[in-house]
Each structure stands twice: as structure tokens, then as C-alpha cells.
Protein backbone atom coordinates (compact mmCIF):
# COMPACT_ATOMS: atom_id res chain seq x y z
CA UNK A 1 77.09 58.67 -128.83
CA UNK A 2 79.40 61.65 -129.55
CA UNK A 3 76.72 64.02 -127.84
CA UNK A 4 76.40 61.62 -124.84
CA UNK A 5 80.38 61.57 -124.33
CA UNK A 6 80.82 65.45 -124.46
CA UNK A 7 77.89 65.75 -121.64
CA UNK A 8 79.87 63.41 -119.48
CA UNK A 9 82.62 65.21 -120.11
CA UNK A 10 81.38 68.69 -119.44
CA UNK A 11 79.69 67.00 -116.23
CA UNK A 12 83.08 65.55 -115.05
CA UNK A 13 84.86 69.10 -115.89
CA UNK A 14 81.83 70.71 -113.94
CA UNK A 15 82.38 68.41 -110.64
CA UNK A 16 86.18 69.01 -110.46
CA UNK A 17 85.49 72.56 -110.84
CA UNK A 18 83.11 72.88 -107.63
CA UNK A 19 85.63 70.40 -105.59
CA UNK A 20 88.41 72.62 -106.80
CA UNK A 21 86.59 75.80 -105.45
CA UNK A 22 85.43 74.19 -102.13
CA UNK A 23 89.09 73.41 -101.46
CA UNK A 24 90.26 74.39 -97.80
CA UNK A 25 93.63 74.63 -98.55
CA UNK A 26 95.27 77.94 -100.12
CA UNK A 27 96.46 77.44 -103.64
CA UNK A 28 99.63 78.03 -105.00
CA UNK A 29 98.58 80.93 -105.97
CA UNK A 30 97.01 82.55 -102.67
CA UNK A 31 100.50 81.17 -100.81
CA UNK A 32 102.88 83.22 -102.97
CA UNK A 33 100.20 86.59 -102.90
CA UNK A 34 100.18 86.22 -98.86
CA UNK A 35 104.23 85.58 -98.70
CA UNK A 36 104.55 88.42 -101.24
CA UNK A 37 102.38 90.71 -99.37
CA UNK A 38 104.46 90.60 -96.28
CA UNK A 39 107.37 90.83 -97.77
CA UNK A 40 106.89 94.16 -99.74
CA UNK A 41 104.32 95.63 -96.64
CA UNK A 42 107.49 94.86 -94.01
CA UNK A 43 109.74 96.69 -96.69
CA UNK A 44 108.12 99.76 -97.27
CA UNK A 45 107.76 100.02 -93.33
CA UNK A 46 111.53 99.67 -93.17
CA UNK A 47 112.51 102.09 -95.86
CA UNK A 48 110.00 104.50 -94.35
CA UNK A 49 111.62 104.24 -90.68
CA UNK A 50 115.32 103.55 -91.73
CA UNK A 51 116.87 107.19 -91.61
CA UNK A 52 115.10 108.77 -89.24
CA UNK A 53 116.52 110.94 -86.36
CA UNK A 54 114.81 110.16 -82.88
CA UNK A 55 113.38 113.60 -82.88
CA UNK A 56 111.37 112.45 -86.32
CA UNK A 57 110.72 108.91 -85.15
CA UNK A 58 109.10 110.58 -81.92
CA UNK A 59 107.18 113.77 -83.64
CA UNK A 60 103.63 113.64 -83.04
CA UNK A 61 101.27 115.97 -85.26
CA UNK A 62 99.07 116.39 -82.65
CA UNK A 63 97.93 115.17 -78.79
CA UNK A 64 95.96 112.53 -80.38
CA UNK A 65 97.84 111.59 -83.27
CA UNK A 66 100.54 108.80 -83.15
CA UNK A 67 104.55 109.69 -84.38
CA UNK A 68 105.94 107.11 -86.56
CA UNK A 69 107.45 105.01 -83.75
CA UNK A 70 104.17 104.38 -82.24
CA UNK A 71 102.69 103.60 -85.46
CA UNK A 72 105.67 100.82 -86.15
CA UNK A 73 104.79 99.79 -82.37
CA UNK A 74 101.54 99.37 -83.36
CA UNK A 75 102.07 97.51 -86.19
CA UNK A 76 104.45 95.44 -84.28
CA UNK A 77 102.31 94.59 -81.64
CA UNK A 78 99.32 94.21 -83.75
CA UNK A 79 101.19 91.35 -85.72
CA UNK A 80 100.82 88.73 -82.66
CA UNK A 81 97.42 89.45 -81.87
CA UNK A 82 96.33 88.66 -85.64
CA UNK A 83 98.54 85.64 -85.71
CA UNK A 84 96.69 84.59 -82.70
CA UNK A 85 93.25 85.08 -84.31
CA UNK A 86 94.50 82.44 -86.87
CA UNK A 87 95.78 79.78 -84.47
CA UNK A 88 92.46 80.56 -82.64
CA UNK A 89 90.88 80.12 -86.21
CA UNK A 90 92.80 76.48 -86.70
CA UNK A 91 92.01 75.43 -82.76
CA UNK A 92 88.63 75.89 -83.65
CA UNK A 93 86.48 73.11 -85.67
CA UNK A 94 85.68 73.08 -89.27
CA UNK A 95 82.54 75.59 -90.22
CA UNK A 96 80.52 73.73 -92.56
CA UNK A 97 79.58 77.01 -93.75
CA UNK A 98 83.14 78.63 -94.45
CA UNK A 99 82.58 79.10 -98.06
CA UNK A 100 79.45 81.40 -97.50
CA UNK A 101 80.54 83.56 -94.53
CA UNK A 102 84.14 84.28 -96.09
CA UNK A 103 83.35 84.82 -99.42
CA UNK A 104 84.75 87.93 -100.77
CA UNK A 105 86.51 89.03 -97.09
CA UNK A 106 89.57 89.50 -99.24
CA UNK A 107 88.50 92.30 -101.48
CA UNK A 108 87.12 93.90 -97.92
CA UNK A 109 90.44 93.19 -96.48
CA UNK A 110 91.44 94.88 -98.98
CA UNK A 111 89.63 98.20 -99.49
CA UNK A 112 88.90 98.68 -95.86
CA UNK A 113 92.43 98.14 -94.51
CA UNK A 114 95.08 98.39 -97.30
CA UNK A 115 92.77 101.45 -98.54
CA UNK A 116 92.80 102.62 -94.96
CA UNK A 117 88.93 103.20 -95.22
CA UNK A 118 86.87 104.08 -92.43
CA UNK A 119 88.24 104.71 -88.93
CA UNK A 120 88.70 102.06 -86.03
CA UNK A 121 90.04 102.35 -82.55
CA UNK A 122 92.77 99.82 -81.86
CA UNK A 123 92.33 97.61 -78.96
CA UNK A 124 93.88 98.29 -75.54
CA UNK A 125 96.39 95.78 -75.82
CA UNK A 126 98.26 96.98 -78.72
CA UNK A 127 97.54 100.94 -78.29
CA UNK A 128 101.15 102.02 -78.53
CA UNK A 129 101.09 104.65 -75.81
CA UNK A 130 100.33 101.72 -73.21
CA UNK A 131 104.03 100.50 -73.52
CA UNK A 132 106.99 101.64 -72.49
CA UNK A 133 109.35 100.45 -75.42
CA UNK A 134 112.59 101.51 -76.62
CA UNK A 135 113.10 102.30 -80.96
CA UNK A 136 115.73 99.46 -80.66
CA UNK A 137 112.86 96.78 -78.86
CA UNK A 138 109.83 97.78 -81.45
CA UNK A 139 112.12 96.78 -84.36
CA UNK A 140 113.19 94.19 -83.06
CA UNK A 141 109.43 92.86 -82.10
CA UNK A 142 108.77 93.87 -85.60
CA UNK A 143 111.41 91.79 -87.33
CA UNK A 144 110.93 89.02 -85.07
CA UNK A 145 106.61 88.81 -85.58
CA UNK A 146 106.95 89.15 -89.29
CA UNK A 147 109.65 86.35 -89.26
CA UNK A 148 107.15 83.80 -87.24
CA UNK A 149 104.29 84.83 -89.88
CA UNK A 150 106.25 84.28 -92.81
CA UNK A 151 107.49 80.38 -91.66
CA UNK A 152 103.59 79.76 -91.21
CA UNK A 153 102.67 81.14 -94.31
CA UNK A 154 105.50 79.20 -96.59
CA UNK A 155 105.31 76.02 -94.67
CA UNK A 156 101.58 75.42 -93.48
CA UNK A 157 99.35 72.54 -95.05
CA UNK A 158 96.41 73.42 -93.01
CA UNK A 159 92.98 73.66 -94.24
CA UNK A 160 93.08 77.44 -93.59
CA UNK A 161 89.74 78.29 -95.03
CA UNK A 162 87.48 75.57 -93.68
CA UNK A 163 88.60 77.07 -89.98
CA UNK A 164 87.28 80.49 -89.00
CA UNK A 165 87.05 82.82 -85.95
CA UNK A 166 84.81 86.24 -85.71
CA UNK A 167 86.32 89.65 -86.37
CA UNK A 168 85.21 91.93 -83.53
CA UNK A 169 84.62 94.15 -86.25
CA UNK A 170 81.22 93.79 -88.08
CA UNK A 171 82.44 95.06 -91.13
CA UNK A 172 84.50 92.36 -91.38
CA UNK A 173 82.73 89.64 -89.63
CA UNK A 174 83.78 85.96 -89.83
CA UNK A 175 87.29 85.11 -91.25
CA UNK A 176 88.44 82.08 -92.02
CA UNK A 177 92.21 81.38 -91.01
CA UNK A 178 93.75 82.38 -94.40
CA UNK A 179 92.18 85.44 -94.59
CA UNK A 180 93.18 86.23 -90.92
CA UNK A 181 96.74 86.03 -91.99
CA UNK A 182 96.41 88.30 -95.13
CA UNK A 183 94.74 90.81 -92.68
CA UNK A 184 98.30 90.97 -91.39
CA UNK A 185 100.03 92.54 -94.51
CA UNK A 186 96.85 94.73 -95.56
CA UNK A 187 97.20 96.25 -91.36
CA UNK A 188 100.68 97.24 -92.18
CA UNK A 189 99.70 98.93 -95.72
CA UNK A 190 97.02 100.38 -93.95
CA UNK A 191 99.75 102.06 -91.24
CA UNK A 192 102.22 102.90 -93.70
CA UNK A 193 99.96 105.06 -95.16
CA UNK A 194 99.68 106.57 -91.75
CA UNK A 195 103.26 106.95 -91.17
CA UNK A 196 103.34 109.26 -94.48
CA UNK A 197 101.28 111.41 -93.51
CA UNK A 198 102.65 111.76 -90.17
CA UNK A 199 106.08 112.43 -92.22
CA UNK A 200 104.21 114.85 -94.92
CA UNK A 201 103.46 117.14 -91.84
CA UNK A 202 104.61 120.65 -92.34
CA UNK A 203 106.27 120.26 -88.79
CA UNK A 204 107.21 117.26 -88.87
CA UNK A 205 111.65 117.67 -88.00
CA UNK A 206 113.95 118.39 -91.08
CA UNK A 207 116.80 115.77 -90.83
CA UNK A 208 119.61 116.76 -89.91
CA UNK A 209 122.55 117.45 -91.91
């Protein structure tokens, strides 16, 4: 009898362990990682930017190569078409097979963007050099997009995982609408890496005094 109780017990443990893990909501856990990520990504973006002259904010190393400003711009503008993807995401109806096509996109996230791996070109819409904005309107945008993400990430019950829309880019493939919000915080790790090295560049202006 004791053998036959401990079976149904493992069984019972078993089946709230696979509904637990097929649950389309994020966990406490995931919330507080995504709010904490774009909190400490928007930071180090501001203490990167927050003293610079104009002449450093516009240096460019090269032609080709963005100065810091467009790289905030760029982060900036990038933040609305990502939150887009995820309301596209939640518009769109449930996968049935959302735990198999987004398993493991976070670690990818991850390495490919926050470990600025591999090169990409950005889309036309949020290439920096297409818009004609002032230092004062890109932070602005920036303060204002991160704001709007933030009140979605603390205050959304939506089944975020079971809702998914396709990542132009094959390495990433389909995302489901939690992941498409972390991609947010791992773009702007992935930039801030590029706006050091624009600032380690042996040219780059000596502030002034």
C-alpha cells in the first residue's frame, strides 16, 4: 500500500511539473530578470552618454561607423519597433507549438545580441542616419520608449509565451512575446558595447576641461 501511495505521489508531482513548465505566463522569476534587465541596460546607456561634449556625442570613427548619438538613436528607435513585434506577437493567436519553436531563444538572445555576436544590418526604419534628430529629442525618445516597456513588463498578465511572431532573422527565428520583450534589453547591451568602442577610439575628442 505504502509503494502504491508514493507512485501516486511521484505521478501527481510529475503532472504539476509538466503543467508548471507548459505555463504561458512569465513567472515571477522571468518578470523581475526582464524588469531588471532594462533597468541596468537603460543605465549603463545613460552613464555612458551623460558627460559628453557634442563634439564626442557626434565623433564618428569612420564613414561607416556610427558616433555615440546615432547609436543611442538607434537604440531609441529600435525600442518601438521591438515593442511592436510583441503586441504583433499578442494580436496574433495562440501557437500550439510555442513550447518547441521558442525553446532556448533566450540563451540565443543572449549570446547573439548581449554578446554582440555576429553582424546584422539594421532595418531602414531605425538606421539612425535616416533622421534628422536633435541630442535633446533622442533622449527624450529614449526615456520615453523604455518607460512604455517597463509599465508592460511590471503590469502584463498575458500569456506571453503561448503568442509568437517570426524574427526576420533566421538565427533567431520564431519568438514568442516574452522573449520579444527581453530582446529589448539584450539590443541595448548589445549597443553599449558599441558605444565603447566608439569612445575607446584613439581619436575619439578629449573632453574638455
Amino acid at each position: 500500500m505504502k509503494i502504491i501511495t508514493v507512485i501516486l505521489c511521484l505521478l501527481f508531482l510529475s503532472i504539476c511539473s509538466q503543467a508548471q513548465s507548459a505555463d504561458p505566463k512569465m513567472t515571477k522569476e522571468e518578470r523581475e530578470r526582464l524588469i531588471q534587465s532594462l533597468l541596468d541596460s537603460q543605465k549603463e546607456t545613460l552613464a555612458m552618454v551623460e558627460n559628453l561634449t557634442d563634439e564626442q556625442w557626434n565623433f564618428k570613427p569612420s564613414l561607416v561607423k556610427w558616433s555615440v548619438g546615432q547609436c543611442v538613436e538607434h537604440i531609441a528607435l529600435a525600442e518601438g519597433l521591438i515593442f511592436g513585434a510583441v503586441q504583433r506577437a499578442l494580436a496574433s493567436p495562440v501557437n500550439p507549438e510555442w513550447e518547441t519553436k521558442t525553446a532556448n531563444k533566450e540563451q540565443i538572445l543572449e549570446s547573439r545580441l548581449a554578446g554582440r555576436m555576429g553582424r546584422a544590418q539594421a532595418p531602414e526604419p531605425i538606421q539612425p542616419m535616416k533622421k534628422q534628430m536633435t541630442r535633446a529629442e533622442v533622449m527624450k525618445l529614449l526615456k520615453e520608449g523604455r518607460e512604455k516597456t517597463l509599465t508592460f513588463a511590471r503590469e502584463t498578465n498575458a500569456d506571453l509565451k503561448s503568442h509568437t511572431f517570426d524574427n526576420p532573422f533566421p538565427v533567431f527565428g520564431t519568438l514568442n512575446a516574452y522573449q520579444w520583450t527581453l530582446y529589448i534589453p539584450m539590443h541595448n547591451l548589445r549597443h553599449n558595447k558599441q558605444i565603447a568602442e566608439v569612445k575607446a577610439n584613439p581619436n575619439f575628442p578629449k573632453a574638455s576641461k
